[in-house]
C-alpha atoms as a PDB file:
ATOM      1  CA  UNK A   1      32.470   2.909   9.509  1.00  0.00           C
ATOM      2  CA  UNK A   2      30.431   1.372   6.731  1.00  0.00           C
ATOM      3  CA  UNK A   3      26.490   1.065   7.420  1.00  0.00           C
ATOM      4  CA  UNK A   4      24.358  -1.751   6.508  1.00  0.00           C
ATOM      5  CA  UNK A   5      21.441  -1.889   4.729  1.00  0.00           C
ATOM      6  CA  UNK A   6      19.377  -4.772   4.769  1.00  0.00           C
ATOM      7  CA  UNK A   7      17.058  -6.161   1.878  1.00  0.00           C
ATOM      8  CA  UNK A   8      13.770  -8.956   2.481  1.00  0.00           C
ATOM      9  CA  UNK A   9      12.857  -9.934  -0.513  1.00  0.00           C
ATOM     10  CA  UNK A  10      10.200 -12.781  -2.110  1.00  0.00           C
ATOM     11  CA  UNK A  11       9.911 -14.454  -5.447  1.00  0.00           C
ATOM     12  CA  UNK A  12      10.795 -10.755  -7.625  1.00  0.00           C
ATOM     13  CA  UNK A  13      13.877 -10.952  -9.586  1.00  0.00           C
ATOM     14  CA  UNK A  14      14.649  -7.794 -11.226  1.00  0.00           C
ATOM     15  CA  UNK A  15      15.212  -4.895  -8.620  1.00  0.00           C
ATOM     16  CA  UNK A  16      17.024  -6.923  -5.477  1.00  0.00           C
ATOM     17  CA  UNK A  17      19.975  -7.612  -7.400  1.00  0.00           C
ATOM     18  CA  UNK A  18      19.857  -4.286  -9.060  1.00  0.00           C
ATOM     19  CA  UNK A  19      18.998  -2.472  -6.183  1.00  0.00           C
ATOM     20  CA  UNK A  20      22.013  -4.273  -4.130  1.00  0.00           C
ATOM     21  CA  UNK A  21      24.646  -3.543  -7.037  1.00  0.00           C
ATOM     22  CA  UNK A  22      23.045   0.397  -7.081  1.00  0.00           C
ATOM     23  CA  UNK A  23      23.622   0.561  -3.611  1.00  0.00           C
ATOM     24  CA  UNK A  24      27.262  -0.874  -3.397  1.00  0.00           C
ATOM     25  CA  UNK A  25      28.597   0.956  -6.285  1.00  0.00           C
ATOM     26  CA  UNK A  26      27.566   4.336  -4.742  1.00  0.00           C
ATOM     27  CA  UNK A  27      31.523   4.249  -3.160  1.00  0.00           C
ATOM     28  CA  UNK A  28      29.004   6.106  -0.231  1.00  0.00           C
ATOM     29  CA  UNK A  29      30.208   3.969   2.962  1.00  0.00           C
ATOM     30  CA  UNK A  30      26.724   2.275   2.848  1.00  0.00           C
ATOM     31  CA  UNK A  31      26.487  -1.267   1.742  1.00  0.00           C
ATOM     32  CA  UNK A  32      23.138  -2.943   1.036  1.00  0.00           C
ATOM     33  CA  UNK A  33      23.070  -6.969   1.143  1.00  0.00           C
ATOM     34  CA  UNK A  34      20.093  -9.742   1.720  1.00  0.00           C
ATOM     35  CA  UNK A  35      18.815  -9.878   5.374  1.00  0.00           C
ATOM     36  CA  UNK A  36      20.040 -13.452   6.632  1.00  0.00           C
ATOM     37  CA  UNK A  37      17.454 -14.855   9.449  1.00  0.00           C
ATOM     38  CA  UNK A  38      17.489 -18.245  11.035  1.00  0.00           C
ATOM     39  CA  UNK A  39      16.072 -17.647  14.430  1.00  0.00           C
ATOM     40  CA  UNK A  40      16.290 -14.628  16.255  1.00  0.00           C
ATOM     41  CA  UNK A  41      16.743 -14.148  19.826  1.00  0.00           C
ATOM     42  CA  UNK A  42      15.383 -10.633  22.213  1.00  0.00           C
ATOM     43  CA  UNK A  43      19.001  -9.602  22.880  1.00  0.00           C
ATOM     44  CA  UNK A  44      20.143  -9.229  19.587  1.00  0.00           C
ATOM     45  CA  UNK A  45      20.950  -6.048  18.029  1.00  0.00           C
ATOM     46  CA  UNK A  46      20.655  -5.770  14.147  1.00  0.00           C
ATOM     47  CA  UNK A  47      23.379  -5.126  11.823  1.00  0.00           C
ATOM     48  CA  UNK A  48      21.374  -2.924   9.836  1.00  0.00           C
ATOM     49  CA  UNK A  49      20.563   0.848   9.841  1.00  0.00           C
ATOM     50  CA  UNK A  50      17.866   0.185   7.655  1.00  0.00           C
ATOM     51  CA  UNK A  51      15.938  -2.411   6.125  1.00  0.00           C
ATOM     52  CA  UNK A  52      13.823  -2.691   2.980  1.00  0.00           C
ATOM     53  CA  UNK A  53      10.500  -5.159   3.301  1.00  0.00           C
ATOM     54  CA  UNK A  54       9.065  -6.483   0.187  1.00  0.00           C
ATOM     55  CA  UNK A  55       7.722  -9.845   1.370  1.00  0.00           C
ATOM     56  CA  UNK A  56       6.874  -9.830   5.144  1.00  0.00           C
ATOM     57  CA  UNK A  57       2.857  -9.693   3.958  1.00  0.00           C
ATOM     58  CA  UNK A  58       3.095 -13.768   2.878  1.00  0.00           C
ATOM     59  CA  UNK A  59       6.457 -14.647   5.914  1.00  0.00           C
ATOM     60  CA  UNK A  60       4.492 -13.832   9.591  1.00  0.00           C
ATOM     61  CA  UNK A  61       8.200 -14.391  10.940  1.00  0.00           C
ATOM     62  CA  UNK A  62       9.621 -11.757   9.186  1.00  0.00           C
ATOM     63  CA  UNK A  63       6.721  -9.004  10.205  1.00  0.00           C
ATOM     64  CA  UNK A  64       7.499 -10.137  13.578  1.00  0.00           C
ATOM     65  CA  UNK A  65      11.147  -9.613  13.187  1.00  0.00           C
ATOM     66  CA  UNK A  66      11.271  -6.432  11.944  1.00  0.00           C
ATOM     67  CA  UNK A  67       8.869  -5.147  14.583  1.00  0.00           C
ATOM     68  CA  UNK A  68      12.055  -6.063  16.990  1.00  0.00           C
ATOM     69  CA  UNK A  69      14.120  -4.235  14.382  1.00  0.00           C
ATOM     70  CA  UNK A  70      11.897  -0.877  14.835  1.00  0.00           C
ATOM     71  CA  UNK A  71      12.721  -1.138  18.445  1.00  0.00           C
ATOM     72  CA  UNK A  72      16.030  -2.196  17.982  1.00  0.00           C
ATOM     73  CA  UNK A  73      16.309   1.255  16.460  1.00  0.00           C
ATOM     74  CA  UNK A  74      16.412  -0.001  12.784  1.00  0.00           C
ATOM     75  CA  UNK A  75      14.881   2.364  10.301  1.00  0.00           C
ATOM     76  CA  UNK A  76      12.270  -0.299   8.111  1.00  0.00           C
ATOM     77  CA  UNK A  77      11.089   0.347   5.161  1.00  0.00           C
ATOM     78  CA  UNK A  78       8.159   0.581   5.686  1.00  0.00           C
ATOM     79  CA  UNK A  79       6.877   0.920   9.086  1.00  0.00           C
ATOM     80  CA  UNK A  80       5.426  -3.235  10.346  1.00  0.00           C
ATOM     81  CA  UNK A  81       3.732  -1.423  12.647  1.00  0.00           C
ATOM     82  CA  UNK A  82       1.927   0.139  10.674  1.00  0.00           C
ATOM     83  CA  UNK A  83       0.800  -2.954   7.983  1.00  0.00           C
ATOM     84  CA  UNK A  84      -2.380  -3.591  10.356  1.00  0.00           C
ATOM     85  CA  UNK A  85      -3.927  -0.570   8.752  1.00  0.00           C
ATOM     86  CA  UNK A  86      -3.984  -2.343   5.211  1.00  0.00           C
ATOM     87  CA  UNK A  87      -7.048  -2.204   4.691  1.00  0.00           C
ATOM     88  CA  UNK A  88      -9.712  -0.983   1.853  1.00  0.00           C
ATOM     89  CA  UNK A  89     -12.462   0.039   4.484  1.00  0.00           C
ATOM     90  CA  UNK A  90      -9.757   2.039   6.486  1.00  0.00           C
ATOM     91  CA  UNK A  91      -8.380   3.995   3.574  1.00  0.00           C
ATOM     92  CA  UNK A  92     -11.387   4.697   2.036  1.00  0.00           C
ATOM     93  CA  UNK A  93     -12.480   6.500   5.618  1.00  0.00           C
ATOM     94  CA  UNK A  94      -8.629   7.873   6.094  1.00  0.00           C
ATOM     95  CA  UNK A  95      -8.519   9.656   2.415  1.00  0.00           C
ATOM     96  CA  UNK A  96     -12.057  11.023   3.535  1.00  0.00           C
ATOM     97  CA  UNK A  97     -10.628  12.458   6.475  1.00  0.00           C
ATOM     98  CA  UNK A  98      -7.770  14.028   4.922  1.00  0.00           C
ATOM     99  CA  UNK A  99     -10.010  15.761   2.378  1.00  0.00           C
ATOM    100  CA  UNK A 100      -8.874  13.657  -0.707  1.00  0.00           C
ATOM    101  CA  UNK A 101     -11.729  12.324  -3.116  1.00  0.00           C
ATOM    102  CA  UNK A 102     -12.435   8.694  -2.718  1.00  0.00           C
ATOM    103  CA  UNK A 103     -15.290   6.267  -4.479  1.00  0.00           C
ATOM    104  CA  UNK A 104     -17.897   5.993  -1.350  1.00  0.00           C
ATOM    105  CA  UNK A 105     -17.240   2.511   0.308  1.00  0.00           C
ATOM    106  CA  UNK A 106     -19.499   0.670   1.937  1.00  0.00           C
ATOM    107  CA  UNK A 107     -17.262  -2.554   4.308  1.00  0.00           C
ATOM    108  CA  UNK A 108     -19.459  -5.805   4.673  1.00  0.00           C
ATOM    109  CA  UNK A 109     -19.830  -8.390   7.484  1.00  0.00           C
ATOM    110  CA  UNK A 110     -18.305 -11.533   6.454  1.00  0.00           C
ATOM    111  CA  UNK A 111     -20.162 -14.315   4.521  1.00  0.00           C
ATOM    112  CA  UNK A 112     -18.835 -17.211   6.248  1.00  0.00           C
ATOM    113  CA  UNK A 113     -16.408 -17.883   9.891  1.00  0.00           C
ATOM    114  CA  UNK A 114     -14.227 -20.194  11.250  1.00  0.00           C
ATOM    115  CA  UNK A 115     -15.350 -23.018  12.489  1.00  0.00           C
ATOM    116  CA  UNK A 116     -15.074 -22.613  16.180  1.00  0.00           C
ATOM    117  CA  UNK A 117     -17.534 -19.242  15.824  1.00  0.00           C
ATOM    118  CA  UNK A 118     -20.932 -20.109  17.058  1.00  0.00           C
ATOM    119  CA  UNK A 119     -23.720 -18.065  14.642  1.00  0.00           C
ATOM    120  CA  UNK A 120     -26.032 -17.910  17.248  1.00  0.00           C
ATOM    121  CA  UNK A 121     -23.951 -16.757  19.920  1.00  0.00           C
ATOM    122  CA  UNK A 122     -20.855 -15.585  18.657  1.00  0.00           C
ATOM    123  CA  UNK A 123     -22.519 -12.748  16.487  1.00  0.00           C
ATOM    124  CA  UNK A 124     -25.182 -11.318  18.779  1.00  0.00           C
ATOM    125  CA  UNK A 125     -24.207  -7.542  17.455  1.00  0.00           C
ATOM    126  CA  UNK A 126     -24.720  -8.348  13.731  1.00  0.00           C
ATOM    127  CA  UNK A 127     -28.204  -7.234  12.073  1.00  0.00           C
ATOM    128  CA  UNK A 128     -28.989 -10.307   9.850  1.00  0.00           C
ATOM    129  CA  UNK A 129     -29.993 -10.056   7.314  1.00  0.00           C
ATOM    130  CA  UNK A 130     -28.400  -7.500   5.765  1.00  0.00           C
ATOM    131  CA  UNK A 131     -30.586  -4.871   4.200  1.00  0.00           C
ATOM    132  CA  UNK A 132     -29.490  -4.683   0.424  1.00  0.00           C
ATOM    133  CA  UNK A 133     -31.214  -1.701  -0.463  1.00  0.00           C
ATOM    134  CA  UNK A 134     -29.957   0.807   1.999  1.00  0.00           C
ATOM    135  CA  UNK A 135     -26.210  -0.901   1.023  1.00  0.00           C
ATOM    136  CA  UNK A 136     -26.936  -0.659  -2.722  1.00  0.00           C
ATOM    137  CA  UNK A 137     -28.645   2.516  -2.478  1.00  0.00           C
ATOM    138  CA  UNK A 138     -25.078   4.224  -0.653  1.00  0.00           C
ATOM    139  CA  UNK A 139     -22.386   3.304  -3.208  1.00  0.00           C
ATOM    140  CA  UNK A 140     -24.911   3.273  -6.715  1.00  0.00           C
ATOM    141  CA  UNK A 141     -25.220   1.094  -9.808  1.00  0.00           C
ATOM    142  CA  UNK A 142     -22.526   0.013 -10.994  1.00  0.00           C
ATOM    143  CA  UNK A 143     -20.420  -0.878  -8.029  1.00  0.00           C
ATOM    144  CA  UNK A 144     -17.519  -2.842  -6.765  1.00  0.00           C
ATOM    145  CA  UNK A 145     -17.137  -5.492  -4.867  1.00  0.00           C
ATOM    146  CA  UNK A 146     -13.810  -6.599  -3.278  1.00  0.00           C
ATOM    147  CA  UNK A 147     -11.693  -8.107  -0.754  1.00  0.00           C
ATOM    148  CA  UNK A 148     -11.158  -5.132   2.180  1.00  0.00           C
ATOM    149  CA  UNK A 149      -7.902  -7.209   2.742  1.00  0.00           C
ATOM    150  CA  UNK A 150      -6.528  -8.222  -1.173  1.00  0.00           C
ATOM    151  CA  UNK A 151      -4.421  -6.824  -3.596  1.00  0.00           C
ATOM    152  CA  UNK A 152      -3.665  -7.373  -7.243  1.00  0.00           C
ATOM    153  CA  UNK A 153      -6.632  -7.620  -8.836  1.00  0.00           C
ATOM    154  CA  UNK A 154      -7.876 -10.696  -7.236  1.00  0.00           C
ATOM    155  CA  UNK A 155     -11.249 -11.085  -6.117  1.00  0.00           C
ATOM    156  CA  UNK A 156     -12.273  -7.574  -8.134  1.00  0.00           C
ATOM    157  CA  UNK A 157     -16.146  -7.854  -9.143  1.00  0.00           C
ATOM    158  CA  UNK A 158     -17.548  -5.084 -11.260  1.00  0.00           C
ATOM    159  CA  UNK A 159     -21.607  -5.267 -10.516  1.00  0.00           C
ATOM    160  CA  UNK A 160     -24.640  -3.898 -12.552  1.00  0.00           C
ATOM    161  CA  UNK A 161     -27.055  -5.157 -10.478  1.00  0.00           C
ATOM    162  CA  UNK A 162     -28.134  -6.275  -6.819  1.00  0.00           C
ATOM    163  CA  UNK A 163     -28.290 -10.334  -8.125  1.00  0.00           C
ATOM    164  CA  UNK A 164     -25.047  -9.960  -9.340  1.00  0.00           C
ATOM    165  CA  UNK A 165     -23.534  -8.276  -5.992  1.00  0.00           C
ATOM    166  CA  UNK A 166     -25.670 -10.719  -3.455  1.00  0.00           C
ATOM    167  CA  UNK A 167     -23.933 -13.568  -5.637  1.00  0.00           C
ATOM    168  CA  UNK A 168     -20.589 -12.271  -5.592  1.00  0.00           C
ATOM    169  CA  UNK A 169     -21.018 -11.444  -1.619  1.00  0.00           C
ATOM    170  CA  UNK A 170     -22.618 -15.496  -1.762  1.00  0.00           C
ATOM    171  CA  UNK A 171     -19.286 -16.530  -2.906  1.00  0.00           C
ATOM    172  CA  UNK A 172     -16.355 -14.589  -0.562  1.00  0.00           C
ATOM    173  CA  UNK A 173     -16.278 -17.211   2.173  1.00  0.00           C
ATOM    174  CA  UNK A 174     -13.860 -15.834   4.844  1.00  0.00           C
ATOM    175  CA  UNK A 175     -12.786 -12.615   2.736  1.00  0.00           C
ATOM    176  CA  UNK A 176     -13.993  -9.542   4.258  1.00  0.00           C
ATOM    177  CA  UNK A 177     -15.855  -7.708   1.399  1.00  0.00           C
ATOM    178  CA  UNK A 178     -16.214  -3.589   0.905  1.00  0.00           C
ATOM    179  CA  UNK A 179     -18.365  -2.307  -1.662  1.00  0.00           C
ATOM    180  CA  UNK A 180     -17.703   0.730  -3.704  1.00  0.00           C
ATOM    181  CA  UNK A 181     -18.625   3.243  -5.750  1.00  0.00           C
ATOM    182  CA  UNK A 182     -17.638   2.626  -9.319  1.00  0.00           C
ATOM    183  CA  UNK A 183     -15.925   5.385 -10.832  1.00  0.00           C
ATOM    184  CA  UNK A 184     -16.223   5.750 -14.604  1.00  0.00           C
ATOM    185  CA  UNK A 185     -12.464   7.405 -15.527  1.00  0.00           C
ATOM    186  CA  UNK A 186     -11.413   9.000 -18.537  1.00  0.00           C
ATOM    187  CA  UNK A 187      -7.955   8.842 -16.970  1.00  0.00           C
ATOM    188  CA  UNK A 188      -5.855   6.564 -14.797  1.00  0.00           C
ATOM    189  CA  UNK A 189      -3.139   7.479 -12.949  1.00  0.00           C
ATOM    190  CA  UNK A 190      -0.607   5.086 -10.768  1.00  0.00           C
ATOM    191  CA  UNK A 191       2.147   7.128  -8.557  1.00  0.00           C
ATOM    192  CA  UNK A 192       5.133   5.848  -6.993  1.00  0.00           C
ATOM    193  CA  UNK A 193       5.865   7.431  -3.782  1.00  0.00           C
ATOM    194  CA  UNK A 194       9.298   7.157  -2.279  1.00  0.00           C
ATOM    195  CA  UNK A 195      10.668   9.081   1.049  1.00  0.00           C
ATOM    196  CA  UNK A 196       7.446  11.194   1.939  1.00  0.00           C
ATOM    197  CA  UNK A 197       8.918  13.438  -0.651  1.00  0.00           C
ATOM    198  CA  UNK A 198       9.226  12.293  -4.553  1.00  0.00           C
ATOM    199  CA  UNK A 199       5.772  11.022  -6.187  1.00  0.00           C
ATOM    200  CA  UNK A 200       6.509   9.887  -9.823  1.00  0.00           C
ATOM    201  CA  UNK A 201       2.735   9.860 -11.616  1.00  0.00           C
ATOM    202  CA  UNK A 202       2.474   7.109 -14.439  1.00  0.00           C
ATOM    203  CA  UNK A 203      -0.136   7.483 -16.931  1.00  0.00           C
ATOM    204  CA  UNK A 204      -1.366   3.659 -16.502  1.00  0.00           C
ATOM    205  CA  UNK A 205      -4.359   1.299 -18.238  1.00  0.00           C
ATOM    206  CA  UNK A 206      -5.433  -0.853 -15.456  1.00  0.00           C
ATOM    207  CA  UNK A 207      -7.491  -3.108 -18.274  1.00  0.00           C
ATOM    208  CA  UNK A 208      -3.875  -3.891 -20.124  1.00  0.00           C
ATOM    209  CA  UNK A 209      -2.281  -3.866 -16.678  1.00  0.00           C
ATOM    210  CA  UNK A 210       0.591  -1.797 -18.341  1.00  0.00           C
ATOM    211  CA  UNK A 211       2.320   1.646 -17.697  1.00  0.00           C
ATOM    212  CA  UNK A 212       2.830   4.385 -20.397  1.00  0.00           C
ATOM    213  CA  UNK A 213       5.793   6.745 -21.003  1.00  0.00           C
ATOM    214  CA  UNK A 214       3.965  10.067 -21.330  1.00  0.00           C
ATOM    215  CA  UNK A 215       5.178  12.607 -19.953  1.00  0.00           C
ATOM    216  CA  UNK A 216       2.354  15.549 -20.155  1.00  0.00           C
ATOM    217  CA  UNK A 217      -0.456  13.027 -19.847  1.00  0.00           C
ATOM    218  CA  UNK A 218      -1.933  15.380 -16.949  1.00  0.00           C
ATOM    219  CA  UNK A 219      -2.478  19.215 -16.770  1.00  0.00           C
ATOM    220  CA  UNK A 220      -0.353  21.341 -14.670  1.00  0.00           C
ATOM    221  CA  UNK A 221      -3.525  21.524 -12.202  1.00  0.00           C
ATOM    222  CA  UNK A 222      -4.519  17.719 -12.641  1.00  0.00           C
ATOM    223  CA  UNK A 223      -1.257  17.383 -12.073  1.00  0.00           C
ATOM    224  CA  UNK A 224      -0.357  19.160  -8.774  1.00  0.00           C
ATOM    225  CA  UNK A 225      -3.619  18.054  -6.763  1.00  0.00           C
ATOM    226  CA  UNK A 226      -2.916  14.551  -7.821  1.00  0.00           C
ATOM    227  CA  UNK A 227       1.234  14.643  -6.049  1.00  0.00           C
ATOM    228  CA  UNK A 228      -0.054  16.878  -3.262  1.00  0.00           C
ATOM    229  CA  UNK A 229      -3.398  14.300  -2.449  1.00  0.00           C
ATOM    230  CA  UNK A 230      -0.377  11.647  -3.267  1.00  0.00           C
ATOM    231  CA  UNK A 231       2.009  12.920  -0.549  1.00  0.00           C
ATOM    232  CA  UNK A 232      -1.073  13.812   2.410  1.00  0.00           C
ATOM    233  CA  UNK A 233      -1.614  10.091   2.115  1.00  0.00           C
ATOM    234  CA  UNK A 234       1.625   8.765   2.363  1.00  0.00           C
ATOM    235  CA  UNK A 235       2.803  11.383   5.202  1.00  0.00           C
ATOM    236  CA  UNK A 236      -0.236  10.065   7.207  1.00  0.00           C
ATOM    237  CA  UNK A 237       0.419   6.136   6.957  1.00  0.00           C
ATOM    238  CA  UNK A 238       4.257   7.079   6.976  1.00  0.00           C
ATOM    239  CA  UNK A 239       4.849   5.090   4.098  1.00  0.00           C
ATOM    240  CA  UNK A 240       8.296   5.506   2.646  1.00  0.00           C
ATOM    241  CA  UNK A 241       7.905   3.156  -0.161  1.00  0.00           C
ATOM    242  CA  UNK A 242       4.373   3.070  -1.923  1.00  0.00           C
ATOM    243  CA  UNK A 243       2.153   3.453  -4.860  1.00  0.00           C
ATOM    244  CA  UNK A 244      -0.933   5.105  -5.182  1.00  0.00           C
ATOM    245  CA  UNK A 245      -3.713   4.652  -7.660  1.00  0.00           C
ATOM    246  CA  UNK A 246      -6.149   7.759  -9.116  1.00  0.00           C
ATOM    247  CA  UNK A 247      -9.377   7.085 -11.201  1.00  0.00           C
ATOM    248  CA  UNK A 248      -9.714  10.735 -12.774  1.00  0.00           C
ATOM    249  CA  UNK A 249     -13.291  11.811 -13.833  1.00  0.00           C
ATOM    250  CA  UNK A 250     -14.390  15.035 -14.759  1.00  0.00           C
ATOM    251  CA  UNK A 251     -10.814  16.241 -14.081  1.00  0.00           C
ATOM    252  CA  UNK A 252     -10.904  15.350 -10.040  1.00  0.00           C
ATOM    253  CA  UNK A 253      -8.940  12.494  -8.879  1.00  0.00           C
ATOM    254  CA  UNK A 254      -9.732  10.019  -7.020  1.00  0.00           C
ATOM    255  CA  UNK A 255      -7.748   7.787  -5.060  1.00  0.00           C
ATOM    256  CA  UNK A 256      -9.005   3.727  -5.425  1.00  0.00           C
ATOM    257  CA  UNK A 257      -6.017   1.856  -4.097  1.00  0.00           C
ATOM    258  CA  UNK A 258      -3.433   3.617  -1.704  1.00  0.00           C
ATOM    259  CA  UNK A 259      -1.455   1.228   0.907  1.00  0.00           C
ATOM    260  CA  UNK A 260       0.511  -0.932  -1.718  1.00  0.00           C
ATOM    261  CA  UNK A 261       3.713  -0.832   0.991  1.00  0.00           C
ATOM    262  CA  UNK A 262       5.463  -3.183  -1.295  1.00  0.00           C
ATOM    263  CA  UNK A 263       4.959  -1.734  -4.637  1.00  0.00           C
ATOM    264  CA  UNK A 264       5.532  -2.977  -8.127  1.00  0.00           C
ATOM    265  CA  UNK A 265       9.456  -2.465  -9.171  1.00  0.00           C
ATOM    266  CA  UNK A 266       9.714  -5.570 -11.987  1.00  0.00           C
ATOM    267  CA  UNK A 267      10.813  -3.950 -14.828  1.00  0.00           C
ATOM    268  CA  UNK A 268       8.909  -5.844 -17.184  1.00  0.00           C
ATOM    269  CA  UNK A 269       6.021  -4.256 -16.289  1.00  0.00           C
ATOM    270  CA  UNK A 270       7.116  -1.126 -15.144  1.00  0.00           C
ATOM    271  CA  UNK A 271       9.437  -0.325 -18.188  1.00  0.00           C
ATOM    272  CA  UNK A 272      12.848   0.737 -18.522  1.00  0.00           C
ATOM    273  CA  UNK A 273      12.608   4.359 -18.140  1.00  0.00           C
ATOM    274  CA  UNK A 274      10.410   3.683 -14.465  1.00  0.00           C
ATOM    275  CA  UNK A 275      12.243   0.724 -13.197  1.00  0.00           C
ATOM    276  CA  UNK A 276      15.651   2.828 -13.636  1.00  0.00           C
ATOM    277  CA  UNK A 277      14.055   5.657 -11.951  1.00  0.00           C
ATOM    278  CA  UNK A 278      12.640   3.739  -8.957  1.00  0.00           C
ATOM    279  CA  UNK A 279      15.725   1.964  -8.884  1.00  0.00           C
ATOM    280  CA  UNK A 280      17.654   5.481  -8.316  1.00  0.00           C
ATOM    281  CA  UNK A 281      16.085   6.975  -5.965  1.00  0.00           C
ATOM    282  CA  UNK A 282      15.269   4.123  -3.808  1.00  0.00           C
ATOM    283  CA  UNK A 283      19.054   4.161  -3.093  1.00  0.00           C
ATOM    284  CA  UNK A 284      19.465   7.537  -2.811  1.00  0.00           C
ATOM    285  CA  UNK A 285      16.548   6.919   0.243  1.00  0.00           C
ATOM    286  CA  UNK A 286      18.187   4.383   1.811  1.00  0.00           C
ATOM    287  CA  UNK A 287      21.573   6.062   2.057  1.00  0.00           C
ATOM    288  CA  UNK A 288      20.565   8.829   2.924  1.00  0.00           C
ATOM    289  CA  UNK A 289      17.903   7.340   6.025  1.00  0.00           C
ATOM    290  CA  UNK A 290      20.951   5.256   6.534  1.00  0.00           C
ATOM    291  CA  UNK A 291      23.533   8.693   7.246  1.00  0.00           C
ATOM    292  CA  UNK A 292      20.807  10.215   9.090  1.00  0.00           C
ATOM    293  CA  UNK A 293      17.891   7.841  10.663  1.00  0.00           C
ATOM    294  CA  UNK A 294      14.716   8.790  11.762  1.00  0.00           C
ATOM    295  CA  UNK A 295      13.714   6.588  14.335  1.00  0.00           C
ATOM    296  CA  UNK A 296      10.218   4.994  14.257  1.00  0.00           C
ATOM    297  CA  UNK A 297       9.873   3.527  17.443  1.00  0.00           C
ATOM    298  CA  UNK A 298       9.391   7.398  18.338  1.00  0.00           C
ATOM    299  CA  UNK A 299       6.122   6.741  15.864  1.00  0.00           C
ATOM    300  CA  UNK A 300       4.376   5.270  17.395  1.00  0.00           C
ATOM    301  CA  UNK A 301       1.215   7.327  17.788  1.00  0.00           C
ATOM    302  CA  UNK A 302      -2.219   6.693  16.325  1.00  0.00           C
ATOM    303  CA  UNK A 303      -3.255   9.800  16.063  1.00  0.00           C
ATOM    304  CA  UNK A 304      -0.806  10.744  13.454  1.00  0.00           C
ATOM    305  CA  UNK A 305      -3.315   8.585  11.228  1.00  0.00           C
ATOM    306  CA  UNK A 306      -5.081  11.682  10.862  1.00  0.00           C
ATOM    307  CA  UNK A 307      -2.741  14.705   9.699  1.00  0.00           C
ATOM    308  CA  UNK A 308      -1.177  14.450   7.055  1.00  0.00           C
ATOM    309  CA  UNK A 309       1.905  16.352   8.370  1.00  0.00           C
ATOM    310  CA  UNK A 310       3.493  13.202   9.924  1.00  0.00           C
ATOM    311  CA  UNK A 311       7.479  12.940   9.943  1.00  0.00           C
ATOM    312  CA  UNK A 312       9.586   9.691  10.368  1.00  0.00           C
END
């Protein structure tokens, strides 16, 4: 019997087709393909054994379709249920928790609200106004402030003083802001994490946005901590398919930016040597999860937020 795997995919151009042809050219009775949805009904059961995400973060009716997937049985990669913990606040306090370093973080109340939410009586618990000092005091000078719900760089303010933070914070509108530590590196680090079990580390320059091909650009120590603290954060969110970002100072690592469920695979700005790599072994995953599942409707369980020993 050949198995299906099934691919949702948004405006990237380089790994689907890639990935598809690396798949079907295995000769391993597993075929991967684009997902096809035009309406879905309750009683349907999916074609595929597993499914790779990249886009359901911008389609709401995709996340809600592969939630039925999960309990259709479908292996998804990676877990929808689990995308309501993408958040900067809630990793910061997670990586805390599992003993990894982490820039303190500091999450805001929201500048502005919808229309319909009354200030006077809609926000009875907030303190108002917010007391700058004690939040300025916590996190230190310079800090960072930044959308608790973003990604890519966007809405990233580096602040040197409390003017320039209250202005920023002035300026988020509905964005709910954390504020953070700023960690001065003298070494940047960007993993990709595939199957709970491989972490590639990249030596990376987040100012030229661009990934080097160095192989020994960590010690053997440096090294280790950086794919063990990798793989404790992973196993806890039960990410199969993520990157992870360390801000090394003073040789300890620290993890900034850690639920990126649909990481960066172009290979114009991964490279040749990473893109084939990622490529690889993100179809030697999905055969292999395709052969032998691992069910995550059985998942799903809060408290595994907090080991880092979680299993699919």
């Amino acid at each position: 019997m050949t198995l299906k795997v099934g691919l949702l995919v948004g405006m990237e151009w380089s790994f689907p087709p890639a990935f598809i042809n690396e798949v079907n050219n295995r000769d391993e009775g597993v075929i991967a393909e684009y997902v096809k949805l035009g309406g879905t009904s309750m009683e349907e059961v999916p074609p595929y054994r597993v499914i790779i995400d990249r886009i359901s973060h911008e389609v709401p009716y995709y996340r809600s379709y592969l939630k039925f997937a999960v309990v259709q049985g479908v292996q998804v990669i990676n877990n929808p249920f689990m995308w309501t913990a993408d958040d900067k606040f809630f990793e910061s306090a997670l990586a805390t928790k599992l003993g990894v370093a982490h820039p303190k973080t500091l999450v805001l109340p929201n500048k502005e609200y919808i229309p319909d939410i009354n200030l006077d009586k809609s926000l009875r618990n907030l303190i108002y106004p917010l007391d700058w000092q004690h939040v300025i005091s916590y996190v230190g000078m310079p800090c960072v402030l930044k959308d608790a719900h973003g990604g890519g760089w966007r809405d990233v303010h580096v602040c040197h003083s409390m003017d320039e933070v209250i202005h920023h914070y002035n300026n988020s509108g509905l964005k709910t802001m954390i504020l953070q530590e700023f960690i001065e590196w003298d070494h940047y680090v960007r993993c990709i994490c595939l199957g709970q079990e491989e972490v590639l580390p990249i030596k990376y320059d987040p100012h030229e946005r661009k990934y080097h091909v160095d192989h020994e650009h960590m010690s053997h120590e440096l090294g280790r901590r950086v794919v063990d603290d990798s793989l404790k954060l992973v196993r806890a969110l039960g990410y199969d398919m993520n990157s992870v970002e360390w801000a090394v100072r003073d040789g300890i690592p620290y993890a900034l930016d850690f639920m990126n469920p649909a990481p960066d695979f172009d290979i114009n700005s991964l490279g040749e040597f990473y893109y084939n790599w990622s490529l690889k072994h993100m179809a030697d995953l999905v055969i292999r999860l395709a052969k032998n599942p691992r069910p995550q409707r059985k998942l799903l369980n809060w408290s595994t937020f907090f080991t880092s020993t979680q299993q699919n």
